[in-house]
C-alpha atoms as a PDB file:
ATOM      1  CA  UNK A   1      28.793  12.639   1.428  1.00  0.00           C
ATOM      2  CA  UNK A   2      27.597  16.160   2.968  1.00  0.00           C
ATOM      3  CA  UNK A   3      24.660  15.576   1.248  1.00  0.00           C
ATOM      4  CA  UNK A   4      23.942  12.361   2.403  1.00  0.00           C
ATOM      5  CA  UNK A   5      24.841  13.517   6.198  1.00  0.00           C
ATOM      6  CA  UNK A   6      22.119  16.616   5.976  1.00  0.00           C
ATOM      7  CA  UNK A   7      20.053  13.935   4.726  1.00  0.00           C
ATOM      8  CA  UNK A   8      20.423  11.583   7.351  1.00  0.00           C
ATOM      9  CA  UNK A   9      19.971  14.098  10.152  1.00  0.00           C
ATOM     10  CA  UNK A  10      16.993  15.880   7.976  1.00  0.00           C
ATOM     11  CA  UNK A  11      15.063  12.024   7.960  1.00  0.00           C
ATOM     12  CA  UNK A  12      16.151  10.703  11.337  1.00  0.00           C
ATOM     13  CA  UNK A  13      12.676  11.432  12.848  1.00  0.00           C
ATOM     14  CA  UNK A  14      10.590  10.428   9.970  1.00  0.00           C
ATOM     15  CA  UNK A  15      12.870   7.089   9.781  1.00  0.00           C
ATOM     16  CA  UNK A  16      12.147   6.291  13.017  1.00  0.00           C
ATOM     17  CA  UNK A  17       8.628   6.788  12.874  1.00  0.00           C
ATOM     18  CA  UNK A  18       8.787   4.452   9.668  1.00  0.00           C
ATOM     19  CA  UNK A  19      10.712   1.800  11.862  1.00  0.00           C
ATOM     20  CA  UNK A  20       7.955   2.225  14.719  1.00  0.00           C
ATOM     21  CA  UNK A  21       4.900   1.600  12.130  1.00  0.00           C
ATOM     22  CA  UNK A  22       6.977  -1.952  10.407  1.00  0.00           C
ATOM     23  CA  UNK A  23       7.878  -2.910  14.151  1.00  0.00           C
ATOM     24  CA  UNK A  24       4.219  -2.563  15.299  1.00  0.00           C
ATOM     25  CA  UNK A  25       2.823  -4.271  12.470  1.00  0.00           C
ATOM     26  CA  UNK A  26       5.602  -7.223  12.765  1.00  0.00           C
ATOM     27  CA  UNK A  27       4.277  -7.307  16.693  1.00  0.00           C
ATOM     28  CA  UNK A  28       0.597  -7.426  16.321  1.00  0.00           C
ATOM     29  CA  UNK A  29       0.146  -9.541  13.181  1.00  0.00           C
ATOM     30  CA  UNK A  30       3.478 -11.169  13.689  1.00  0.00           C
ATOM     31  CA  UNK A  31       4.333 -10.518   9.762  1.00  0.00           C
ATOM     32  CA  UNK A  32       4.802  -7.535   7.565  1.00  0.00           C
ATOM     33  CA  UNK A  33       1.052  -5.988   7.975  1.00  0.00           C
ATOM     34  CA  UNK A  34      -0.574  -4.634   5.155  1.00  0.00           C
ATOM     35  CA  UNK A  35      -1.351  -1.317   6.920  1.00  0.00           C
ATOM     36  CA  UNK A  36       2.515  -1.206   7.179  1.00  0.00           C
ATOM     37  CA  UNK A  37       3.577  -1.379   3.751  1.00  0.00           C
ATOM     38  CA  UNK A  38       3.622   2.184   2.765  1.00  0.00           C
ATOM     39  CA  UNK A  39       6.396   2.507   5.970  1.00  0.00           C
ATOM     40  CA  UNK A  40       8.241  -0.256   4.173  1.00  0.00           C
ATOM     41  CA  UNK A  41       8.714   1.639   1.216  1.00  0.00           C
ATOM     42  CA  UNK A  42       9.898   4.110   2.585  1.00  0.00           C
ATOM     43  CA  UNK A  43      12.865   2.751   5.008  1.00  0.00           C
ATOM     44  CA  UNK A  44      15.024   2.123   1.973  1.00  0.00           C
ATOM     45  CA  UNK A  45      15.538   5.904   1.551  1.00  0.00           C
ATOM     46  CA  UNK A  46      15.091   7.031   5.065  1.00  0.00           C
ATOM     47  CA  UNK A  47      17.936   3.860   6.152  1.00  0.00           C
ATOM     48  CA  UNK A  48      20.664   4.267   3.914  1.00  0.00           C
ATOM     49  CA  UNK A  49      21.820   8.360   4.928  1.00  0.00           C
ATOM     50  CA  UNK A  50      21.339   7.475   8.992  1.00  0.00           C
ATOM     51  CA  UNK A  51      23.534   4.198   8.126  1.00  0.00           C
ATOM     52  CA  UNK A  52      26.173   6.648   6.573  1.00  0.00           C
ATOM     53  CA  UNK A  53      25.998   9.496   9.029  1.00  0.00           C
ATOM     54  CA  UNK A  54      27.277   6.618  11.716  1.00  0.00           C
ATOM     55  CA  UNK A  55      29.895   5.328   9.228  1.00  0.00           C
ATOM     56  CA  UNK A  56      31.238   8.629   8.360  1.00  0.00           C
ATOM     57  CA  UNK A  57      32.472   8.812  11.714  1.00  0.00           C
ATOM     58  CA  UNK A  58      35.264   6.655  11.037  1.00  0.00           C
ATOM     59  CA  UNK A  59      36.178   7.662   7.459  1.00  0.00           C
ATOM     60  CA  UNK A  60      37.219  10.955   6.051  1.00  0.00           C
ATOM     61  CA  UNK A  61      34.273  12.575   3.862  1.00  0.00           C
ATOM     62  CA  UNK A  62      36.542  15.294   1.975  1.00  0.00           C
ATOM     63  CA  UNK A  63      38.053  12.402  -0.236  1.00  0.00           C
ATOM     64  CA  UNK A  64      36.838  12.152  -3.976  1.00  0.00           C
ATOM     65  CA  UNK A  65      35.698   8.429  -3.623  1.00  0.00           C
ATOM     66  CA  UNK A  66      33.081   9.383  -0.803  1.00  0.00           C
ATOM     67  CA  UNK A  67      31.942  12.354  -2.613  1.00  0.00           C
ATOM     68  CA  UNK A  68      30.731  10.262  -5.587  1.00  0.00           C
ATOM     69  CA  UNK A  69      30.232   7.014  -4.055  1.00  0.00           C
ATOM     70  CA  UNK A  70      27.021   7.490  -1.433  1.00  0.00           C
ATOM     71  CA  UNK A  71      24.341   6.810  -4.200  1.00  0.00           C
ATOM     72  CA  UNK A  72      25.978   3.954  -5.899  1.00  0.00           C
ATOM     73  CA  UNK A  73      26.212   2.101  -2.556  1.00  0.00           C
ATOM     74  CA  UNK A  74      22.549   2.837  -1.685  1.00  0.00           C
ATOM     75  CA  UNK A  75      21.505   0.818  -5.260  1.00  0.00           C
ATOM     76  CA  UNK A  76      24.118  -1.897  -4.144  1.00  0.00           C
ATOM     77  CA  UNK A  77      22.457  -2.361  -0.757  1.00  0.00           C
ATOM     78  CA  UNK A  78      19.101  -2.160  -2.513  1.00  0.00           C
ATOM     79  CA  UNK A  79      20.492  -4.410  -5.261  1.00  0.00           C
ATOM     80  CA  UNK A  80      21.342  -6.691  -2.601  1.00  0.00           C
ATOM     81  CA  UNK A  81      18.030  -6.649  -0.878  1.00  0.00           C
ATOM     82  CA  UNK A  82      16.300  -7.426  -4.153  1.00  0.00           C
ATOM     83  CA  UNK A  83      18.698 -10.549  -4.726  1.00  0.00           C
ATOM     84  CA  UNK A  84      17.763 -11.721  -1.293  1.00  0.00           C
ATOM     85  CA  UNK A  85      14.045 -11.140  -1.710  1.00  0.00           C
ATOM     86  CA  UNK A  86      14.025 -12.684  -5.532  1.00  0.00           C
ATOM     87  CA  UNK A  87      16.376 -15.775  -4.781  1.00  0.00           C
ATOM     88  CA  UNK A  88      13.796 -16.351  -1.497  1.00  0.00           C
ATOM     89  CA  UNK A  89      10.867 -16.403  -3.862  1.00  0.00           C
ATOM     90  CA  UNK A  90      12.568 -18.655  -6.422  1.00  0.00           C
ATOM     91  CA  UNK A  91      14.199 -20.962  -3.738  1.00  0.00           C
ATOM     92  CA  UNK A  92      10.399 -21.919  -2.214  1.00  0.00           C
ATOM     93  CA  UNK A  93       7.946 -21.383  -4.778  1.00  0.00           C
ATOM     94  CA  UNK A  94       9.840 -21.259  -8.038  1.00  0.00           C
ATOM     95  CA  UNK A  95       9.050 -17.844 -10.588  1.00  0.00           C
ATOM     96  CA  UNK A  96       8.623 -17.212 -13.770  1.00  0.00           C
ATOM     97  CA  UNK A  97       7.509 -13.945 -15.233  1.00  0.00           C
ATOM     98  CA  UNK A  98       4.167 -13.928 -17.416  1.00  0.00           C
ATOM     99  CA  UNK A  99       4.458 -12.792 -20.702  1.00  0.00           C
ATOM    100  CA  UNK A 100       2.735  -9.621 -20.195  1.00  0.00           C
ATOM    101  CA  UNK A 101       5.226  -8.966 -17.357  1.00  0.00           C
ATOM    102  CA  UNK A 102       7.793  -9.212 -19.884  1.00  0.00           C
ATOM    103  CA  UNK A 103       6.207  -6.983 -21.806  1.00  0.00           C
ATOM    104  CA  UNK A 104       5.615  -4.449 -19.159  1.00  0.00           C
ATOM    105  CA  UNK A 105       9.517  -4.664 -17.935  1.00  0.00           C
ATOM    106  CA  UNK A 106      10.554  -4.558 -21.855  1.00  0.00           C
ATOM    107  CA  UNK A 107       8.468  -1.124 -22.338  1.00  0.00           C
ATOM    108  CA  UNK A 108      10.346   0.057 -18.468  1.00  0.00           C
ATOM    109  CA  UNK A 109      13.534  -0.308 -20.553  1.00  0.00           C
ATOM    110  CA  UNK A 110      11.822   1.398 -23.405  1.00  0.00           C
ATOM    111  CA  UNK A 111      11.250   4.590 -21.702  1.00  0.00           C
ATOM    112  CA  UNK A 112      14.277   4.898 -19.568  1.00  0.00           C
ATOM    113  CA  UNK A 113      16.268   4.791 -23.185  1.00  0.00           C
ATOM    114  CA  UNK A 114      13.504   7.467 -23.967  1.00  0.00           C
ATOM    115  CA  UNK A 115      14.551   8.983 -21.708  1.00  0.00           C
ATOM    116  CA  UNK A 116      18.490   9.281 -22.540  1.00  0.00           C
ATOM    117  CA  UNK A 117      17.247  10.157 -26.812  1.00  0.00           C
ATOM    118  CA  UNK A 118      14.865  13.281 -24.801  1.00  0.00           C
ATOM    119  CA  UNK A 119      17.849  14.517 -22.767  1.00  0.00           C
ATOM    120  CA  UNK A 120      19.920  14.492 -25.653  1.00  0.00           C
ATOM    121  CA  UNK A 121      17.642  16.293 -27.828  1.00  0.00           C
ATOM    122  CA  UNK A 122      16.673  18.784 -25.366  1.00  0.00           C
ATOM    123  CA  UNK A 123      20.696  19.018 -24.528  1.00  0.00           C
ATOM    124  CA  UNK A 124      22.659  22.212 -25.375  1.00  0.00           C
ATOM    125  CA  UNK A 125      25.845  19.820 -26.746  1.00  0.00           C
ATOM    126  CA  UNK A 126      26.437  20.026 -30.790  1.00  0.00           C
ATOM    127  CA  UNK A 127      27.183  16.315 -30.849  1.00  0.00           C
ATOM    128  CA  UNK A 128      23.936  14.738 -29.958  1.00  0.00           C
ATOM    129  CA  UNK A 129      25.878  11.669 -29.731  1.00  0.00           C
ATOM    130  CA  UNK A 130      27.905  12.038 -27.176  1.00  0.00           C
ATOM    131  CA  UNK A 131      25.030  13.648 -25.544  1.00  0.00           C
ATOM    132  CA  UNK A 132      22.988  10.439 -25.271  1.00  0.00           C
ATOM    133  CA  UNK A 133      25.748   8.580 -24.271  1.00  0.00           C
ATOM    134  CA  UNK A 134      26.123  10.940 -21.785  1.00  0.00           C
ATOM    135  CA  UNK A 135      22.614  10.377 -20.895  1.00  0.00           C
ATOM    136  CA  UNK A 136      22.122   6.756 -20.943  1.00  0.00           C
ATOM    137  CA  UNK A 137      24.461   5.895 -17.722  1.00  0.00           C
ATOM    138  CA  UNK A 138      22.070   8.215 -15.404  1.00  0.00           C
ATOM    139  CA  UNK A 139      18.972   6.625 -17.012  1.00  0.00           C
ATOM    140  CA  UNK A 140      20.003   3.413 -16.712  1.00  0.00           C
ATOM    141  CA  UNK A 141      20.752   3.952 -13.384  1.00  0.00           C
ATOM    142  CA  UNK A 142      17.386   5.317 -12.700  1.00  0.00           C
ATOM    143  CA  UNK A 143      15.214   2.369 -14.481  1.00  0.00           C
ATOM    144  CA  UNK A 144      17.446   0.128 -12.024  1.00  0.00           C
ATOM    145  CA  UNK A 145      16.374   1.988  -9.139  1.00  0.00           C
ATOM    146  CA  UNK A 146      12.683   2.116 -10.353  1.00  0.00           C
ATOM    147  CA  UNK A 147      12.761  -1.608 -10.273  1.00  0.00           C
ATOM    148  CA  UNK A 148      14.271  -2.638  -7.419  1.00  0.00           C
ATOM    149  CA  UNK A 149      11.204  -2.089  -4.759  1.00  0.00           C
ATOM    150  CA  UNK A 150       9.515  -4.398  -7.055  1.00  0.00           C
ATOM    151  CA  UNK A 151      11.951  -7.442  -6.864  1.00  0.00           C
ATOM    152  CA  UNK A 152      12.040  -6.654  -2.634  1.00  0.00           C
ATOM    153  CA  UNK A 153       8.465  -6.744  -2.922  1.00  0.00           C
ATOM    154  CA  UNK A 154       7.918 -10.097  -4.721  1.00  0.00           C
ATOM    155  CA  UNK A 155       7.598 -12.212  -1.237  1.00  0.00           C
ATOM    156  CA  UNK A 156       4.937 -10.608  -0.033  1.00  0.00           C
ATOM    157  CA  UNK A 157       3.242 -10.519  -3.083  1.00  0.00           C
ATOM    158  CA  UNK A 158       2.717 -13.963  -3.183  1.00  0.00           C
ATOM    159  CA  UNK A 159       0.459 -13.651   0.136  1.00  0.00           C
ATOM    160  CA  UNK A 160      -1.013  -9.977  -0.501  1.00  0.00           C
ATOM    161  CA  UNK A 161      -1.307  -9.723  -4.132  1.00  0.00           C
ATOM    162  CA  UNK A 162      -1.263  -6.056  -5.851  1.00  0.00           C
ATOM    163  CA  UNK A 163      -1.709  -4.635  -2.136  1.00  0.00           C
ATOM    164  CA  UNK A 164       2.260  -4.968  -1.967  1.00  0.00           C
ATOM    165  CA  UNK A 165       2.364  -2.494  -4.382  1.00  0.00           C
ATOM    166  CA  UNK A 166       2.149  -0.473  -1.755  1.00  0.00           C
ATOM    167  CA  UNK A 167       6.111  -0.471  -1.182  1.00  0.00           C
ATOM    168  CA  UNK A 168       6.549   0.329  -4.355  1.00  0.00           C
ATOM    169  CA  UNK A 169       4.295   3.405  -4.050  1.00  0.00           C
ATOM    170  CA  UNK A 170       6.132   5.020  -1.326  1.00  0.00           C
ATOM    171  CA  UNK A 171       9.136   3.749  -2.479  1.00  0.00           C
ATOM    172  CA  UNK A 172       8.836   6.013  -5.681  1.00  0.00           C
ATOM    173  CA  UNK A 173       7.101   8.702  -3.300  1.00  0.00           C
ATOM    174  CA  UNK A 174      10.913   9.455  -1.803  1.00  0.00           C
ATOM    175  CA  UNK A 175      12.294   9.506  -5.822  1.00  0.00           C
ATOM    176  CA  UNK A 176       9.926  12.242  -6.278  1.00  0.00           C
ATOM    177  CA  UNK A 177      10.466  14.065  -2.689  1.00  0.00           C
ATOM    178  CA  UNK A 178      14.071  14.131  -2.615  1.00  0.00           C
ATOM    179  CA  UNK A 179      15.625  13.696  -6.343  1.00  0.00           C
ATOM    180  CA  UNK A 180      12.806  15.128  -8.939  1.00  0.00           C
ATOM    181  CA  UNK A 181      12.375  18.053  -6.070  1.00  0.00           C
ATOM    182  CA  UNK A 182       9.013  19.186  -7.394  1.00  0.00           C
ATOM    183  CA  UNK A 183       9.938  22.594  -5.190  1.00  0.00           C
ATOM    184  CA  UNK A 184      13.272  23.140  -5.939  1.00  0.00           C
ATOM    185  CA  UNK A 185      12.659  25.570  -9.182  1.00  0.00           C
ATOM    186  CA  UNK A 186       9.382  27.493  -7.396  1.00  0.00           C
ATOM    187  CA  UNK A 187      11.232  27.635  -4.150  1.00  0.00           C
ATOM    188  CA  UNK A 188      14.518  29.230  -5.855  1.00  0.00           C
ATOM    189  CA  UNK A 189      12.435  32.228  -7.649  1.00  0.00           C
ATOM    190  CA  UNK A 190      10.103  32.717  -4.332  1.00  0.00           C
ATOM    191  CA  UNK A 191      13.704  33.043  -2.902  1.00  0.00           C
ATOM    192  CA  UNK A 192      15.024  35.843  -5.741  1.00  0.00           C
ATOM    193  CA  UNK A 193      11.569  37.366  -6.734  1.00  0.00           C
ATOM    194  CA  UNK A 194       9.513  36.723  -4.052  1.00  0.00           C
ATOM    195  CA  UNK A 195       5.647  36.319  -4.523  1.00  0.00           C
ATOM    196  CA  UNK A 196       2.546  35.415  -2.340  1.00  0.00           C
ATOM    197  CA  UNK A 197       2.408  33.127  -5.981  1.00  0.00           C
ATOM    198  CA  UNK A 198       5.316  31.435  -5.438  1.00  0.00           C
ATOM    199  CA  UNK A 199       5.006  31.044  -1.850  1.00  0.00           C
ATOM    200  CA  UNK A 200       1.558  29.556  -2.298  1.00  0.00           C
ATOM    201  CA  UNK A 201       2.474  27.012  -4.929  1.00  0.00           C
ATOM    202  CA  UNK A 202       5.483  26.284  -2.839  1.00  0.00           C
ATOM    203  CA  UNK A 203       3.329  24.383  -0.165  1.00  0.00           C
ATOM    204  CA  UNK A 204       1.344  23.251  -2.138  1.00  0.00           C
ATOM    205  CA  UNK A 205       4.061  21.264  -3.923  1.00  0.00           C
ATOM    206  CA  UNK A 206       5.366  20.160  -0.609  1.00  0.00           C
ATOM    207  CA  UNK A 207       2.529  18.554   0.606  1.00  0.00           C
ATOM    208  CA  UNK A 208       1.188  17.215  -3.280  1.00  0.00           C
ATOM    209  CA  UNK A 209       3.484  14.303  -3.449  1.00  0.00           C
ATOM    210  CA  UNK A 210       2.598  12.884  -0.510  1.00  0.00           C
ATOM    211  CA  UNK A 211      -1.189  13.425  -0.437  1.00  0.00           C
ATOM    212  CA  UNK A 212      -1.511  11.405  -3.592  1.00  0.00           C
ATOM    213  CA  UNK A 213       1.333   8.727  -2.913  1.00  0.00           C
ATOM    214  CA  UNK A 214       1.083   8.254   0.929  1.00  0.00           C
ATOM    215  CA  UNK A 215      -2.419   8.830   1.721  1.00  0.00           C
ATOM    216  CA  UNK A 216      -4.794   8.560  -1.501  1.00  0.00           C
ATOM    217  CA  UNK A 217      -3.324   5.898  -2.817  1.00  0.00           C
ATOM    218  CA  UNK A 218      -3.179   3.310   0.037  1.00  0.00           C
ATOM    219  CA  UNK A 219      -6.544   4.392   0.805  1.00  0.00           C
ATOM    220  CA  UNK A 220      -7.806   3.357  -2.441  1.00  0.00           C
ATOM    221  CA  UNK A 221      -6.014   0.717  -2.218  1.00  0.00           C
ATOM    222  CA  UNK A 222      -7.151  -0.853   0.989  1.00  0.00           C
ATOM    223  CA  UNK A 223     -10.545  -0.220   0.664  1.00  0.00           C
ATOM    224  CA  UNK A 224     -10.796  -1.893  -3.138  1.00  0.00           C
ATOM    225  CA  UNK A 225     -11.972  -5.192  -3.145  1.00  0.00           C
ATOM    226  CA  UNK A 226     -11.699  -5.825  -6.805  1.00  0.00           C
ATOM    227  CA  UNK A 227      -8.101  -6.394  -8.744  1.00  0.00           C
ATOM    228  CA  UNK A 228      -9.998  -3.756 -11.150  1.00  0.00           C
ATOM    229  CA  UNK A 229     -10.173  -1.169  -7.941  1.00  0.00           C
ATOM    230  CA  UNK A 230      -6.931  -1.968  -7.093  1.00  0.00           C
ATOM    231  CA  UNK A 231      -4.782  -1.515  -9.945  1.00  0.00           C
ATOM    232  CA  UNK A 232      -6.631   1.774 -10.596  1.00  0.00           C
ATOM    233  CA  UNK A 233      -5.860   2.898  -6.504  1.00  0.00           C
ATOM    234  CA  UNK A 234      -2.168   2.168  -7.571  1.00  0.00           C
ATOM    235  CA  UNK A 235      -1.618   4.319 -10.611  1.00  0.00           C
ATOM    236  CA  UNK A 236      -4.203   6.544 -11.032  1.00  0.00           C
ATOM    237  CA  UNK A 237      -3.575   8.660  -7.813  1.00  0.00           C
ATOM    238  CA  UNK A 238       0.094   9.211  -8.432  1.00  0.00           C
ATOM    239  CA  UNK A 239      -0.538  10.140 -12.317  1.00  0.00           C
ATOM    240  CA  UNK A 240      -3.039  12.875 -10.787  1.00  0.00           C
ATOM    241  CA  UNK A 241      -0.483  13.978  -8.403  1.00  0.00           C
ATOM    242  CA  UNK A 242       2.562  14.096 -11.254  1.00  0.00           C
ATOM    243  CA  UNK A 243      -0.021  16.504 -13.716  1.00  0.00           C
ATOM    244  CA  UNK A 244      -1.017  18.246 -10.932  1.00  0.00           C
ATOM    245  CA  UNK A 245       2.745  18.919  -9.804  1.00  0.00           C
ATOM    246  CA  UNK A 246       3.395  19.788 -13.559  1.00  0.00           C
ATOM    247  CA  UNK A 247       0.506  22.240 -13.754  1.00  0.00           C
ATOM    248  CA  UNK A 248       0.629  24.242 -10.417  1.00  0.00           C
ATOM    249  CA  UNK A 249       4.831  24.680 -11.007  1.00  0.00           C
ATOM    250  CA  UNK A 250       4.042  25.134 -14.796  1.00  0.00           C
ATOM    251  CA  UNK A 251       1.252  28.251 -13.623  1.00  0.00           C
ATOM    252  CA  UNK A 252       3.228  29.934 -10.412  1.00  0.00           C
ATOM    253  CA  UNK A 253       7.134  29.757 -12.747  1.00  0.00           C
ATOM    254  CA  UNK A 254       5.449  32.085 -16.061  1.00  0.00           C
ATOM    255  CA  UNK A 255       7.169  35.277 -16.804  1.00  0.00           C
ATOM    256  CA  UNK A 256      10.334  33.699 -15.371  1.00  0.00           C
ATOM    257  CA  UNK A 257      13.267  32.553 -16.937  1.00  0.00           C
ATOM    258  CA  UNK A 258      12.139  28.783 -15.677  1.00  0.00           C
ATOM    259  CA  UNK A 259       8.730  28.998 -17.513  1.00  0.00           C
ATOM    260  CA  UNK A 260       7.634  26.006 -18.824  1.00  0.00           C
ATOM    261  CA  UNK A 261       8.461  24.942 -22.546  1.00  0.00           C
ATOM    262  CA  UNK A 262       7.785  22.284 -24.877  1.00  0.00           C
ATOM    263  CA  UNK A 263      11.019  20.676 -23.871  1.00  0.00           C
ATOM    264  CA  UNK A 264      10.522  20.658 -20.079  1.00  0.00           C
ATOM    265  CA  UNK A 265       6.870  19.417 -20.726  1.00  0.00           C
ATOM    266  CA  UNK A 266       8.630  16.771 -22.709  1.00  0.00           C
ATOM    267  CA  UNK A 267      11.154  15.746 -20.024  1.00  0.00           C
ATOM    268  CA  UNK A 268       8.599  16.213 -17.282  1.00  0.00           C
ATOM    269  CA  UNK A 269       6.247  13.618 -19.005  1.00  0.00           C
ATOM    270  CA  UNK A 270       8.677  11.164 -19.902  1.00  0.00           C
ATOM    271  CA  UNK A 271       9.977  11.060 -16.666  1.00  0.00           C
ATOM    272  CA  UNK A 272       6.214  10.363 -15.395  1.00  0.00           C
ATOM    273  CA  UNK A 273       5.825   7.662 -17.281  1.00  0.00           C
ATOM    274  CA  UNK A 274       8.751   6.550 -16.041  1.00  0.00           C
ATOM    275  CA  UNK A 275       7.646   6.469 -12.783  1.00  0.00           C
ATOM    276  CA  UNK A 276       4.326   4.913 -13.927  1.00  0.00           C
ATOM    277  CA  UNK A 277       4.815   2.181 -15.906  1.00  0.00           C
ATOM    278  CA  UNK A 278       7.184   0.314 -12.770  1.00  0.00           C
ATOM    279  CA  UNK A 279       3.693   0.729 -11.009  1.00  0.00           C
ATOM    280  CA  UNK A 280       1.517  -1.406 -13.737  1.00  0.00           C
ATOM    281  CA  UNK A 281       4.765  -4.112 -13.703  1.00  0.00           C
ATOM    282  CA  UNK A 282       4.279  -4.197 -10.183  1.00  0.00           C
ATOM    283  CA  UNK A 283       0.310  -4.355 -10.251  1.00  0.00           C
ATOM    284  CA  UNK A 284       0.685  -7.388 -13.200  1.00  0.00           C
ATOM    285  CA  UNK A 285       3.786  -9.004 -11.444  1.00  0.00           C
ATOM    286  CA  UNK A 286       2.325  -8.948  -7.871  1.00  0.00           C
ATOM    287  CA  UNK A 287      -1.648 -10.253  -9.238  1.00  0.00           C
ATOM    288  CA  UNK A 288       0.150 -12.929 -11.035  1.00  0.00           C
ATOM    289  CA  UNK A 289       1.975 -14.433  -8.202  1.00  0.00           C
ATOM    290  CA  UNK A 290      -1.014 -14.346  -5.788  1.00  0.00           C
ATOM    291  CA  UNK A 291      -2.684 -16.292  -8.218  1.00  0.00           C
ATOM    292  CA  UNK A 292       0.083 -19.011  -7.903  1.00  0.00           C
ATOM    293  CA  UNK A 293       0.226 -18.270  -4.311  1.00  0.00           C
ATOM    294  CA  UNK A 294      -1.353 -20.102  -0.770  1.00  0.00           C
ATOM    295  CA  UNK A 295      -4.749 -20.388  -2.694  1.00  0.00           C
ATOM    296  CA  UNK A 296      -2.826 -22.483  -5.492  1.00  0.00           C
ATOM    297  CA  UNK A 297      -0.746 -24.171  -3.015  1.00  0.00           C
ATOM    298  CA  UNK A 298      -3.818 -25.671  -1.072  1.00  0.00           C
ATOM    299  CA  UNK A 299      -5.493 -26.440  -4.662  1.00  0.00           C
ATOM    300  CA  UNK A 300      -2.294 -28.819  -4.769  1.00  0.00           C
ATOM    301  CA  UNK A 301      -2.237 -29.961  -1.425  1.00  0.00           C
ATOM    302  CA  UNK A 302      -5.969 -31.269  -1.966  1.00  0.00           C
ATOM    303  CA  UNK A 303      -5.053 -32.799  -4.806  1.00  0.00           C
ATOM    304  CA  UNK A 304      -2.167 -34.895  -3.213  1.00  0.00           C
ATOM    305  CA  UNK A 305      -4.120 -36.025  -0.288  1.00  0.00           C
ATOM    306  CA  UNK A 306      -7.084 -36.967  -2.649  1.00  0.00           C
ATOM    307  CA  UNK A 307      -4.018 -38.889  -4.889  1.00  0.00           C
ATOM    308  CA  UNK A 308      -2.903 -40.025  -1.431  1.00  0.00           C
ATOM    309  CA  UNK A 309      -6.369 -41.969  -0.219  1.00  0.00           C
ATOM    310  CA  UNK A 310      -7.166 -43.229  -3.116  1.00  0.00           C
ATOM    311  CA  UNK A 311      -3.614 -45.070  -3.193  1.00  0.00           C
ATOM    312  CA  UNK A 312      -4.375 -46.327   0.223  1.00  0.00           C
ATOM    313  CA  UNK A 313      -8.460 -47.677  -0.227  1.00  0.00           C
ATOM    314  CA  UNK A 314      -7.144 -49.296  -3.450  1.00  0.00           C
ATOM    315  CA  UNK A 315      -4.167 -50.771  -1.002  1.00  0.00           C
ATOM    316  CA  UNK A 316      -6.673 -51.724   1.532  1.00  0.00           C
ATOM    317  CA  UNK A 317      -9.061 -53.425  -1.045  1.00  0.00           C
ATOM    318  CA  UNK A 318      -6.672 -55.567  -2.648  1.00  0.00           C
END
C-alpha cells in the first residue's frame, strides 16, 4: 500500500495532464479522439494509485491484506472495465474472433507459460518443479494484464481500426516504466560505484521507453495511411526501443556483478516478446473489426432499403 501511495502522489500531475488531453478530445470531437488515445492508455495506471491514496484515508495500510492486495484490485477494476467494454461490443454489434486472432491469443498464452519454464530454469531452486509452479501464478497474472487494454479497446476499434492500438501502446508503455524498471539495475550501481557511464545510460533509459512508445509510435501511426504502415508504426518502434533498452543497460552494467548473461538475455527477450505479441493481437483484432464496422453496417443498410423498394414498386404494381 506504501507503494501504491508514493505512486499515486509521484503520478498525480502526469494523471491529470492525461485526464486534461481525454477531456479535451471528448469536448472538441465530442468522442474519444484519436489524438487522445495514447492519454487513454495511460489513465489505467496513472487512476488506480490516486484512487487508493483517497481510500487509504479511511482504512489502515499497516494490515497484511492491504499490503498484498493493491495490484490484484487494479486487474479487478481493469478486469471489470474490459467486461464492460467487451459485453458493449457484443451487446450491439455481435463478435467473434477470426481465426488468426485465435491464433495470435493462443501463442500470448504460449509465451507467458514460456515464460514460467525460463524462470524456472534460470531459478536457483533444486526442484525445478516447484519452481515453475512458483512461476506460473505471476505469469499468468501478467499475460492477463497484457490483455486487458485490448478487450477495453475493442469499441473503439470498431470505428478507428488498428489506430486504437494506440491504448494498448501506452498502456504497455507504464508496464515497462514502472514494473520492468529498465533503470532500476543501472541506477543502483551509479548509486554504489558511481560512473559518468552509468549516469549517462541512466537518462538515457529514462527517457527510451517513452520516446519509442509515446512519441514514435503514435507518430507512425497517425501519419500511415496503409494497414501495412500501420501495423509496422505499432510494433516495430517498441521492439527498437526494448533492444535498445537491452543493449545500452547490457553495455553501461559490464564488469559488474549485474553484467549481462545468457540467462538475463533469455528472460529479457522472452519478456519482449511478451510484450509484443499482445501488440500484433491487437493490430489483427482491431483491423478485423473495422472491417465489420460502420463501413459494413452501411453496406447492410443499402442493402435493406434496396430489399425495402423493391417490396414496395412490386406492391405498387400489382
Amino acid at each position: 500500500m506504501e507503494n501504491w501511495l508514493a505512486l499515486g502522489q509521484h503520478d498525480l500531475i502526469p494523471m491529470y495532464i492525461t485526464l486534461g488531453i481525454v477531456v479535451a478530445g471528448l469536448i472538441i470531437e465530442r468522442r474519444p479522439a484519436v489524438w487522445s488515445f495514447s492519454a487513454l492508455g495511460l489513465l489505467p495506471f496513472s487512476a488506480p494509485g490516486w484512487l487508493l491514496a483517497l481510500f487509504a484515508r479511511f482504512v489502515d495500510s499497516r494490515r497484511p491484506f492491504w499490503q498484498v492486495a493493491p495490484p490484484y484490485l487494479m486487474l479487478a477494476a481493469l478486469a471489470a472495465i474490459a467486461a464492460l467494454a467487451a459485453y458493449r461490443v457484443f451487446k450491439q454489434h455481435g463478435f467473434r474472433i477470426p481465426g488468426s486472432g485465435w491464433v495470435l491469443l493462443g501463442l500470448v498464452i504460449l509465451v507467458g507459460v514460456g515464460g514460467a519454464i525460463i524462470g524456472a530454469a534460470t531459478d536457483r531452486s533444486p526442484d525445478k518443479w516447484m519452481a515453475f509452479v512458483a512461476h506460473l501464478p505471476l505469469e499468468l497474472w501478467w499475460t492477463g494484464l497484457l490483455l486487458v487494454p485490448i478487450v477495453i479497446g475493442l469499441p473503439l476499434a470498431r470505428r478507428d481500426g488498428i489506430l486504437a492500438g494506440l491504448i494498448v501502446a501506452a498502456f504497455e508503455f507504464v508496464l515497462v516504466d514502472e514494473i520492468l524498471d529498465p533503470t532500476y539495475s543501472v541506477g543502483f550501481w551509479a548509486y554504489w560505484t558511481p560512473s559518468r557511464e552509468l549516469e549517462q545510460a541512466k537518462v538515457v533509459l529514462s527517457y527510451l521507453p517513452a520516446l519509442f512508445f509515446l512519441v514514435v509510435t503514435p507518430v507512425w501511426v497517425l501519419r500511415s495511411r496503409s494497414t501495412h504502415g500501420r501495423v509496422l508504426g505499432l510494433i516495430l518502434p517498441p521492439f527498437i526501443g526494448l533492444i535498445c533498452t537491452d543493449v545500452i543497460e547490457s553495455i553501461a552494467l559490464r564488469g559488474t556483478q549485474a553484467e549481462y548473461s545468457v540467462n538475463l538475455w533469455l528472460t529479457h527477450g522472452v519478456s519482449t516478446a511478451q510484450l509484443l505479441t499482445p501488440l500484433a493481437l491487437a493490430a489483427v483484432m482491431y483491423h478485423w473489426i473495422e472491417r465489420q464496422g460502420p463501413a459494413a453496417d452501411t453496406q447492410e443498410g443499402r442493402e435493406a432499403s434496396s430489399g425495402k423498394a423493391t417490396t414496395a414498386t412490386a406492391s405498387n404494381a400489382a
